[in-house]
N, C-alpha and C. Protein backbone atom coordinates (compact mmCIF):
# COMPACT_ATOMS: atom_id res chain seq x y z
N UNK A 1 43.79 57.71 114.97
CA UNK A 1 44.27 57.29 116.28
C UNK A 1 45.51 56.43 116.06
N UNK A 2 46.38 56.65 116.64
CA UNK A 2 47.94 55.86 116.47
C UNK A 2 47.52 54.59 117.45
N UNK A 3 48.18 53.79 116.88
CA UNK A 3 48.59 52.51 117.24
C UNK A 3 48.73 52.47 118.77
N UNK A 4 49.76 53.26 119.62
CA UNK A 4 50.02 52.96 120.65
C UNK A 4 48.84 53.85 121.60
N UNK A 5 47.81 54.52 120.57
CA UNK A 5 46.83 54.85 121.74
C UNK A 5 45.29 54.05 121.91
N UNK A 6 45.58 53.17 120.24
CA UNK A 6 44.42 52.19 120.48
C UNK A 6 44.82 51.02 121.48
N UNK A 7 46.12 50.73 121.69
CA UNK A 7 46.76 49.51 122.57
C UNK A 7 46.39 49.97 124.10
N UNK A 8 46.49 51.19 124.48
CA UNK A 8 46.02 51.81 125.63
C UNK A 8 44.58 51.71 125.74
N UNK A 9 43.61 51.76 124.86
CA UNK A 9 42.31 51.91 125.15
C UNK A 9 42.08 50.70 125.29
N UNK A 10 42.50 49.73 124.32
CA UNK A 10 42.03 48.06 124.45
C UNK A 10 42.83 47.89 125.97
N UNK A 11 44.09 48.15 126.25
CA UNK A 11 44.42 47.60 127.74
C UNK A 11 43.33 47.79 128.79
N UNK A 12 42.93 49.27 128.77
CA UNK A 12 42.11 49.67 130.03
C UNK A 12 41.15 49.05 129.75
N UNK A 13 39.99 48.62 128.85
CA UNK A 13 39.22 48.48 128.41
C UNK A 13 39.27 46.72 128.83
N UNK A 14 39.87 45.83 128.45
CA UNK A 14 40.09 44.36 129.37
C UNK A 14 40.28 44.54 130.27
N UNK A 15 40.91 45.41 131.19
CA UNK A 15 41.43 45.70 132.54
C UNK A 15 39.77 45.63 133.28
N UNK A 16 39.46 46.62 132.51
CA UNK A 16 37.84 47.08 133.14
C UNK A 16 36.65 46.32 133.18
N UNK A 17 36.79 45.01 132.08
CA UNK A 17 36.03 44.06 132.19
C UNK A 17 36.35 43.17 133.16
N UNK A 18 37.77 42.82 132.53
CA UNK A 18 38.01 41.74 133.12
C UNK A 18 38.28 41.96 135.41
N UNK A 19 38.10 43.52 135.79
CA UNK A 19 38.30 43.38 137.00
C UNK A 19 36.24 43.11 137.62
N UNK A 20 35.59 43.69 136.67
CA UNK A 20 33.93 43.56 137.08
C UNK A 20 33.97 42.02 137.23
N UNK A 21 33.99 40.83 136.12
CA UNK A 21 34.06 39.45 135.84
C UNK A 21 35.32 38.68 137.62
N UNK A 22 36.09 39.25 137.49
CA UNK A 22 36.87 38.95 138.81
C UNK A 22 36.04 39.14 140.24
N UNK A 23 35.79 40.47 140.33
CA UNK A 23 34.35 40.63 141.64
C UNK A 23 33.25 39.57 141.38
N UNK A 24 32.98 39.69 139.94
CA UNK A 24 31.80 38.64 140.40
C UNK A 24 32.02 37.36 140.07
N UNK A 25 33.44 36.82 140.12
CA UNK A 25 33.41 35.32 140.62
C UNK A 25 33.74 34.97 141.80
N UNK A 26 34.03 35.81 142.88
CA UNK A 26 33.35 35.69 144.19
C UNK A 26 32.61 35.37 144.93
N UNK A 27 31.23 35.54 143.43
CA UNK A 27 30.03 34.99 144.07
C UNK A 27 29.47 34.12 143.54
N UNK A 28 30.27 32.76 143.02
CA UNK A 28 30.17 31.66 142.22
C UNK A 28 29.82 30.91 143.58
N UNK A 29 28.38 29.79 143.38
CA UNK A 29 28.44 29.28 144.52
C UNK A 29 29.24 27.61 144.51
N UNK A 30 29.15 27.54 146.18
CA UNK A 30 30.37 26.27 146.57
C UNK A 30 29.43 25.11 146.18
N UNK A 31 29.97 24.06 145.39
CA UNK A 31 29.90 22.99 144.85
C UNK A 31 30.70 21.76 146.20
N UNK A 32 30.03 20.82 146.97
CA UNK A 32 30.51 19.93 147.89
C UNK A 32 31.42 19.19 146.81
N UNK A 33 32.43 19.23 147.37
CA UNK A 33 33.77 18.46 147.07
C UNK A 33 34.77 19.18 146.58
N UNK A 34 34.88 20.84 146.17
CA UNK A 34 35.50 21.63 145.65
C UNK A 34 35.72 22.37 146.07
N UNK A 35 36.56 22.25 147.98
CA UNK A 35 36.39 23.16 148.81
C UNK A 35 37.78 23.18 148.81
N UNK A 36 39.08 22.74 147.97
CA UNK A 36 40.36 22.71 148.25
C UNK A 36 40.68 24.04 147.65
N UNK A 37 40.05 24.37 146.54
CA UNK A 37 40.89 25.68 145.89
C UNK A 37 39.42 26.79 145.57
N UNK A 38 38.09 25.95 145.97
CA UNK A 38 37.10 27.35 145.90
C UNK A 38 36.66 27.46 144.30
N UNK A 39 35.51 27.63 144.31
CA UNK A 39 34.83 27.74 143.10
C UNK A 39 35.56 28.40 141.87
N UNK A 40 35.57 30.18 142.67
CA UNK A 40 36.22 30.75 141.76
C UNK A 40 37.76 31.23 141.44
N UNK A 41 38.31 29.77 142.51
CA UNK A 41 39.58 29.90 141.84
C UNK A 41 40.08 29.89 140.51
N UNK A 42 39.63 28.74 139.21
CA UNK A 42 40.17 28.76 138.23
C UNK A 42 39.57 30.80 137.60
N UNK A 43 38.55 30.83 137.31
CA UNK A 43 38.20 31.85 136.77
C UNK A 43 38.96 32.97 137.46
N UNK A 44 39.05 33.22 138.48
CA UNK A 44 40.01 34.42 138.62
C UNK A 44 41.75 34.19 138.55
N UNK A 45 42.06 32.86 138.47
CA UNK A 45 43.26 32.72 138.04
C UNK A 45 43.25 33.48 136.49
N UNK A 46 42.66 32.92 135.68
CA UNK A 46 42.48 33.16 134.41
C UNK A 46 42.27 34.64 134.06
N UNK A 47 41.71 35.36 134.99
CA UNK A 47 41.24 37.05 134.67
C UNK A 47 41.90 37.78 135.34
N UNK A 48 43.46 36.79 136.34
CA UNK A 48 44.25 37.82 136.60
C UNK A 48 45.38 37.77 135.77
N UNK A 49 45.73 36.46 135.15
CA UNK A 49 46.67 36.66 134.15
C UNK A 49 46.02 37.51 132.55
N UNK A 50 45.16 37.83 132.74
CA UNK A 50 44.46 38.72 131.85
C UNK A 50 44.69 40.21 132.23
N UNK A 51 44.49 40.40 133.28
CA UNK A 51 44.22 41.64 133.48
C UNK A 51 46.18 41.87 133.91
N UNK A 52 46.97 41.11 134.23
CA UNK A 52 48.79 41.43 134.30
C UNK A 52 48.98 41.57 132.52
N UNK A 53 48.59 41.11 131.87
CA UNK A 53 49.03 40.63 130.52
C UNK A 53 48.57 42.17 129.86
N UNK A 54 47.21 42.25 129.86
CA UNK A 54 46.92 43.68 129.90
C UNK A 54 47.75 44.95 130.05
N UNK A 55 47.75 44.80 131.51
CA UNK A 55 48.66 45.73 132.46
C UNK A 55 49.94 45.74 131.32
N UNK A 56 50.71 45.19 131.16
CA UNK A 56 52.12 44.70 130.59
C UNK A 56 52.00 45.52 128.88
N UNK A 57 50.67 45.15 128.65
CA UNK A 57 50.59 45.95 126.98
C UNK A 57 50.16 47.38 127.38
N UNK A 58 49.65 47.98 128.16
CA UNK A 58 49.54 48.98 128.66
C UNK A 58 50.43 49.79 129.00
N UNK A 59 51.63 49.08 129.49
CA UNK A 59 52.80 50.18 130.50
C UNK A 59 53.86 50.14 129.02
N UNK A 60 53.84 49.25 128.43
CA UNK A 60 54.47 48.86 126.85
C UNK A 60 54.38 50.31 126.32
N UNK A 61 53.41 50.30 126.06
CA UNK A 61 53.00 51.33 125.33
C UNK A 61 53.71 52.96 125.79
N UNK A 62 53.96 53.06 127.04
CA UNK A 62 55.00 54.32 127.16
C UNK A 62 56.38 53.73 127.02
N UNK A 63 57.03 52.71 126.42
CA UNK A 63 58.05 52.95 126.95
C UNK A 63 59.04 52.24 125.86
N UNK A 64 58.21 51.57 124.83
CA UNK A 64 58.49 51.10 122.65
C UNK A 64 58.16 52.28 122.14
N UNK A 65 59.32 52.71 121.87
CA UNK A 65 58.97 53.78 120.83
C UNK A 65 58.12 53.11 119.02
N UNK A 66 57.68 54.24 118.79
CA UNK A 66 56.46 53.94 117.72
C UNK A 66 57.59 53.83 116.37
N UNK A 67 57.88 52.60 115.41
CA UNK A 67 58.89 52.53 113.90
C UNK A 67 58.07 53.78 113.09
N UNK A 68 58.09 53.82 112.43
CA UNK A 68 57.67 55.06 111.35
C UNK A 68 57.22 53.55 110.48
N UNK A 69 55.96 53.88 109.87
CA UNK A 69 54.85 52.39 109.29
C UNK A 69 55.19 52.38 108.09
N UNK A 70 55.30 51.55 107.35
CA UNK A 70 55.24 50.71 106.28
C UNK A 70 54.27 50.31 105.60
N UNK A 71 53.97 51.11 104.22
CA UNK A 71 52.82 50.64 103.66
C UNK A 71 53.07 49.14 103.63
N UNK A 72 51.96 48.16 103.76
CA UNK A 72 51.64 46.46 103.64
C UNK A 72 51.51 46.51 102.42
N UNK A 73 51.77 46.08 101.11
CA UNK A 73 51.69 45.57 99.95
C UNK A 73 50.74 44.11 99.48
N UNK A 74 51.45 43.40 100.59
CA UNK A 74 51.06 42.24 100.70
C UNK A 74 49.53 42.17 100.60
N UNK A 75 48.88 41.02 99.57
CA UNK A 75 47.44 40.93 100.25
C UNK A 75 47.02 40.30 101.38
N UNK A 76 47.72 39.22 102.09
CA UNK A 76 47.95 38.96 103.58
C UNK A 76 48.42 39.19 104.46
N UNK A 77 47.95 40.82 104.56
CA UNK A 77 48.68 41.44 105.72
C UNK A 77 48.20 40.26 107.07
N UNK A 78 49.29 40.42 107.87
CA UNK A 78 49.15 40.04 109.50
C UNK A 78 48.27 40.51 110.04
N UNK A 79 47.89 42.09 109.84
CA UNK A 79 46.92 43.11 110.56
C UNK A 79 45.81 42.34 111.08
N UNK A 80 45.28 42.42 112.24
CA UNK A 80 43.61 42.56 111.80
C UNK A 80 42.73 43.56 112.51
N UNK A 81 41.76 43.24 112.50
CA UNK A 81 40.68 44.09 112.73
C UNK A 81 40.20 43.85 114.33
N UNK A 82 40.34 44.63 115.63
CA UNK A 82 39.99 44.13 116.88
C UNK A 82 38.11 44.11 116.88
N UNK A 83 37.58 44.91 116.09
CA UNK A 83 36.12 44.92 115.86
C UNK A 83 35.60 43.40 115.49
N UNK A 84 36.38 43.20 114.40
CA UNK A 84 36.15 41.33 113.92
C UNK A 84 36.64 40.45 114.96
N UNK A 85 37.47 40.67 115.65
CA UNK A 85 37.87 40.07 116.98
C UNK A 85 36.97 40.30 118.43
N UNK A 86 36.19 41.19 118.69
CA UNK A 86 35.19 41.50 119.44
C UNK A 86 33.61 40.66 118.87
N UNK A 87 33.69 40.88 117.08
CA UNK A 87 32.47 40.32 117.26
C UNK A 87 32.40 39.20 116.86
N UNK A 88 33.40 38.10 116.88
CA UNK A 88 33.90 36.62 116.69
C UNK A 88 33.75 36.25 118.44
N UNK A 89 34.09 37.05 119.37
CA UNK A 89 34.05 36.46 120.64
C UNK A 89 32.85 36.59 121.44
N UNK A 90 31.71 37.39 120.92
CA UNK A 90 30.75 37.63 121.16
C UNK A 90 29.50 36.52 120.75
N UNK A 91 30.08 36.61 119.37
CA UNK A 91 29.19 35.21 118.82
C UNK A 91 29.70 33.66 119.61
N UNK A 92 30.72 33.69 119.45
CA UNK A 92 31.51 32.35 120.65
C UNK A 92 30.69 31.99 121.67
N UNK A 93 30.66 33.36 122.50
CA UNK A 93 29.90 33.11 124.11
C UNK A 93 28.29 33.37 123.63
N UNK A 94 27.53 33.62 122.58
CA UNK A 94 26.31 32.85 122.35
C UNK A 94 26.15 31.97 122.00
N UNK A 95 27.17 31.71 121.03
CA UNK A 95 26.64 29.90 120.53
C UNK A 95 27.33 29.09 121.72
N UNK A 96 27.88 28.96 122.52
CA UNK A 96 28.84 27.88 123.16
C UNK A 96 27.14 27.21 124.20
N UNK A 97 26.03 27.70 124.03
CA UNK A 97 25.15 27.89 124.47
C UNK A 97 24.10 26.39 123.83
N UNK A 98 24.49 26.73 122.69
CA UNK A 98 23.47 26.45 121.60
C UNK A 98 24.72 25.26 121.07
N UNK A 99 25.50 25.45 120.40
CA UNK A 99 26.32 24.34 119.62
C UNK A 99 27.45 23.90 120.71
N UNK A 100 27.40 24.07 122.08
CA UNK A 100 28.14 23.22 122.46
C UNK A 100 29.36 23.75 122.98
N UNK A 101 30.25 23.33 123.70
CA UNK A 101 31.90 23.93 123.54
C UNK A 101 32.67 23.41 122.43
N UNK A 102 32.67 22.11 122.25
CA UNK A 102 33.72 21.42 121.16
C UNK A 102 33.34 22.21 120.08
N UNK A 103 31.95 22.18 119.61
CA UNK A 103 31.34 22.74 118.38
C UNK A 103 32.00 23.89 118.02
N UNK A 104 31.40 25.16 119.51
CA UNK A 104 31.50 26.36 119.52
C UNK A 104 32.96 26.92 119.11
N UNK A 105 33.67 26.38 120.55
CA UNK A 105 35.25 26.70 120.32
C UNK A 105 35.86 26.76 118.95
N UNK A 106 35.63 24.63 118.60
CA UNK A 106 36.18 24.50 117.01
C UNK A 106 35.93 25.13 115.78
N UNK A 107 35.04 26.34 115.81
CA UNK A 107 34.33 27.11 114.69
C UNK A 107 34.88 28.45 115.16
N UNK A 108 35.08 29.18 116.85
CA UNK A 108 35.33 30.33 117.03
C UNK A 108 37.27 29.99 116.65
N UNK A 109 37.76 29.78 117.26
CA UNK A 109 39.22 29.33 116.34
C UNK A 109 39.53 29.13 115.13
N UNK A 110 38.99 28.51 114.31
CA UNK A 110 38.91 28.91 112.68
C UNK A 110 38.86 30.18 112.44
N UNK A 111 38.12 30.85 112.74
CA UNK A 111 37.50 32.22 112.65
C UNK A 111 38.42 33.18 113.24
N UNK A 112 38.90 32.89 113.98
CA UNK A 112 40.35 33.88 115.06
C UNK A 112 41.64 33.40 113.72
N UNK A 113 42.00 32.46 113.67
CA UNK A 113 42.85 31.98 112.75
C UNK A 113 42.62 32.63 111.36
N UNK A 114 41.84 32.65 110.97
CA UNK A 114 41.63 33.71 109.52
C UNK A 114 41.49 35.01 109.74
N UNK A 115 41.08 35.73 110.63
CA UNK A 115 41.41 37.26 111.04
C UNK A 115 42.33 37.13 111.38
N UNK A 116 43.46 36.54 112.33
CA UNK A 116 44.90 36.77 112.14
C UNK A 116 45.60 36.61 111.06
N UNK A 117 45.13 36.29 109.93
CA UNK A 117 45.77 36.20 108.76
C UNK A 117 45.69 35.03 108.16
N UNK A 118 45.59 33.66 108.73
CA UNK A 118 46.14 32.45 108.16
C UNK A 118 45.22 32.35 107.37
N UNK A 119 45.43 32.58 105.95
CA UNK A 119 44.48 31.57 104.79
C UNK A 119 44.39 30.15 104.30
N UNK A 120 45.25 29.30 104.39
CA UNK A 120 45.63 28.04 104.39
C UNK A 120 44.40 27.19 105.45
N UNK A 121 43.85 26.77 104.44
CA UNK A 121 42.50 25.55 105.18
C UNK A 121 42.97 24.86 106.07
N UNK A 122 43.90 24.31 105.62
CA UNK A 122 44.68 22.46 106.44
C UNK A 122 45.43 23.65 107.41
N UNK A 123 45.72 24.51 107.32
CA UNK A 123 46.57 25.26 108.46
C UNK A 123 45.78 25.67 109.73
N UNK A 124 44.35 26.44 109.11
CA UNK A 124 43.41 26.46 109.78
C UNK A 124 42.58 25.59 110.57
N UNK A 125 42.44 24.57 109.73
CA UNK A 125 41.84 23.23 110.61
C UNK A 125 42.13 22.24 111.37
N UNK A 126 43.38 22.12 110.97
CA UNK A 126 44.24 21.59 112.33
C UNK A 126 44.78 22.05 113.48
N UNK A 127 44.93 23.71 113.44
CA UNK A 127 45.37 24.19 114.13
C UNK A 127 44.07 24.26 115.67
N UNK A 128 42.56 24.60 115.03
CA UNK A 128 41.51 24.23 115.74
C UNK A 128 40.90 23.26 116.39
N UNK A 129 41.40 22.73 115.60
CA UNK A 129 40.85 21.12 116.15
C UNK A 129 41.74 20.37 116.94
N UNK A 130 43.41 20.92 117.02
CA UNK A 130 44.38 20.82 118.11
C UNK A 130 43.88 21.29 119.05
N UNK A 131 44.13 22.57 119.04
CA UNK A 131 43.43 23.72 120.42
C UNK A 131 42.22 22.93 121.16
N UNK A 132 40.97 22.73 120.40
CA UNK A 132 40.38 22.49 120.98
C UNK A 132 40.55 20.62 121.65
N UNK A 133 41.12 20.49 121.40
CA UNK A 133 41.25 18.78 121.66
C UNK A 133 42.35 19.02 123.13
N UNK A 134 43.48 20.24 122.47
CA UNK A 134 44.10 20.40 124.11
C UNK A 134 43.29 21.51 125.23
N UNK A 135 42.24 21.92 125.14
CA UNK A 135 41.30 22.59 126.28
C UNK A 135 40.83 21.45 126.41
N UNK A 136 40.18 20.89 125.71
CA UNK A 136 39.21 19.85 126.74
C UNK A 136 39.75 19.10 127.32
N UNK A 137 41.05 18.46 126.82
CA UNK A 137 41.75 17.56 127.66
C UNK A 137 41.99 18.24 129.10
N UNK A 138 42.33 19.65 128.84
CA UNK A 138 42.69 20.18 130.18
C UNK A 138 41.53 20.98 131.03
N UNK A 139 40.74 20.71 130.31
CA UNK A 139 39.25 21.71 131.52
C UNK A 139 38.32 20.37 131.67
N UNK A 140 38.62 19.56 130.41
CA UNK A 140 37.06 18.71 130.33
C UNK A 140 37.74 16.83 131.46
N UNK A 141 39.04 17.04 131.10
CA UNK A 141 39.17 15.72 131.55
C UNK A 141 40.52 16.43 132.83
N UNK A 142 41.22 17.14 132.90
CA UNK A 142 42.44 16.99 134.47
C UNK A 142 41.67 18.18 135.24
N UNK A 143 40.82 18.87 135.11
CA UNK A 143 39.99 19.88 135.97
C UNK A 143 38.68 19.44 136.27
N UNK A 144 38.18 18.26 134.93
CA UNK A 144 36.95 17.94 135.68
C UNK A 144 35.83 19.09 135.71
N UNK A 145 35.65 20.07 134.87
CA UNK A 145 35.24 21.48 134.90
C UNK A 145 33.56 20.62 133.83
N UNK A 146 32.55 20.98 133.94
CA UNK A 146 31.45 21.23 133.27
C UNK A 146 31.00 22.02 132.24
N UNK A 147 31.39 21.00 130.97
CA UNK A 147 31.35 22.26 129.66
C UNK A 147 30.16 22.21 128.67
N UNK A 148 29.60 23.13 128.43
CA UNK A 148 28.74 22.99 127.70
C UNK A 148 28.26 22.09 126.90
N UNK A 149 27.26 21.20 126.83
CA UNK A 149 27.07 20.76 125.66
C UNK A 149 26.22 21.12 124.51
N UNK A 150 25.20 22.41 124.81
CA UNK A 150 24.70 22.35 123.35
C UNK A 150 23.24 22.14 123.72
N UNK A 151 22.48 22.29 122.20
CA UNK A 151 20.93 21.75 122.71
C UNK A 151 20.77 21.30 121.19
N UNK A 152 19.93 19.76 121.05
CA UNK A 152 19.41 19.26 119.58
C UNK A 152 20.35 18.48 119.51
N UNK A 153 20.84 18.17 118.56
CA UNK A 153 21.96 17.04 118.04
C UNK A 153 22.93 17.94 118.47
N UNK A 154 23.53 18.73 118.64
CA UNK A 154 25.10 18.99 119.25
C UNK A 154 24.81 18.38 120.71
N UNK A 155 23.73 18.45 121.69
CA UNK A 155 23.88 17.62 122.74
C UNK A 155 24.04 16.34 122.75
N UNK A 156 23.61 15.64 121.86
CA UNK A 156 23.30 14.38 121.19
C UNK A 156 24.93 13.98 121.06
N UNK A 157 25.73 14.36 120.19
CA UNK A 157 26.86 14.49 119.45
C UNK A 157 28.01 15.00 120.57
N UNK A 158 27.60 15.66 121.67
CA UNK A 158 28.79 16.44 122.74
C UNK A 158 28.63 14.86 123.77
N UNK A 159 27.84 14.35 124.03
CA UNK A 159 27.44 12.53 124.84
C UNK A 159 28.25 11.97 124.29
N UNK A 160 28.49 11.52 122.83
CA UNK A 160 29.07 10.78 122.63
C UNK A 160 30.53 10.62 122.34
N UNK A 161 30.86 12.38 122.94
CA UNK A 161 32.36 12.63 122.58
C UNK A 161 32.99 12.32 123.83
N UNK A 162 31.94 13.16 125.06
CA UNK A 162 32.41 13.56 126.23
C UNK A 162 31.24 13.59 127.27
């Protein structure tokens, strides 16, 4: 399968999730005091710049012509694998359950960061522990949003962060 027809299947394929996940935050219920922008405003903000971003790698795809490929030599190719990327985000949204968001996130980002290639530890671990320090600042403390904490000592440990 060429390149520009797996980019087509992954487009439609977020398109198609991400428009089911859009219908059903519709039916997120109203929380008293959060009647200025509606429950499921942030979440469908978020799954429509998903599903344009999509759209955009989708229509891409007729209209970049395909380079003629280059064997990678390199042992750090850039490449990765969207399967290891499916089942890194899968495990994410079970543990974020169980270890928390800070936990969850700061371990699913490491993990995204080394399937994109980066081998470098200190590259990897700062880069996670940024990310996650700028989501929470922006969901956990200027949105005010309710994030997981976890169950056992990651709840224990998510109290005393946040």
């Amino acid at each position: 399968m060429g390149e520009k027809m797996a980019d087509r299947i992954s487009a439609l394929v977020i398109i198609g999730i991400s428009l089911y996940f859009y219908c059903l935050a519709g039916q997120l219920p109203i929380i008293k005091g959060f009647h200025q922008m509606g429950d499921s405003f942030w979440p469908r903000l978020v799954l429509g710049v998903i599903i344009a971003l999509s759209a955009i790698l989708f229509l891409r795809t007729f209209f970049i012509r395909e380079k003629p490929k280059e064997k990678d030599k390199s042992p750090h190719s850039t490449k990765f694998s969207l399967a290891a990327v499916m089942i890194v985000l899968v495990l994410y949204i079970i543990s974020i359950s169980y270890l928390g968001f800070l936990f969850s996130t700061f371990l699913s980002l490491m993990a995204f960061s080394y399937i994109m290639g980066d081998r470098k530890f200190s590259g990897i671990f700062f880069f996670s522990l940024g990310m996650t320090a700028i989501i929470y600042l922006i969901f956990g403390l200027l949105i005010y949003s309710a994030l997981p904490r976890g169950i056992w000592i990651f709840k224990t440990l998510s109290t005393y962060i946040y």
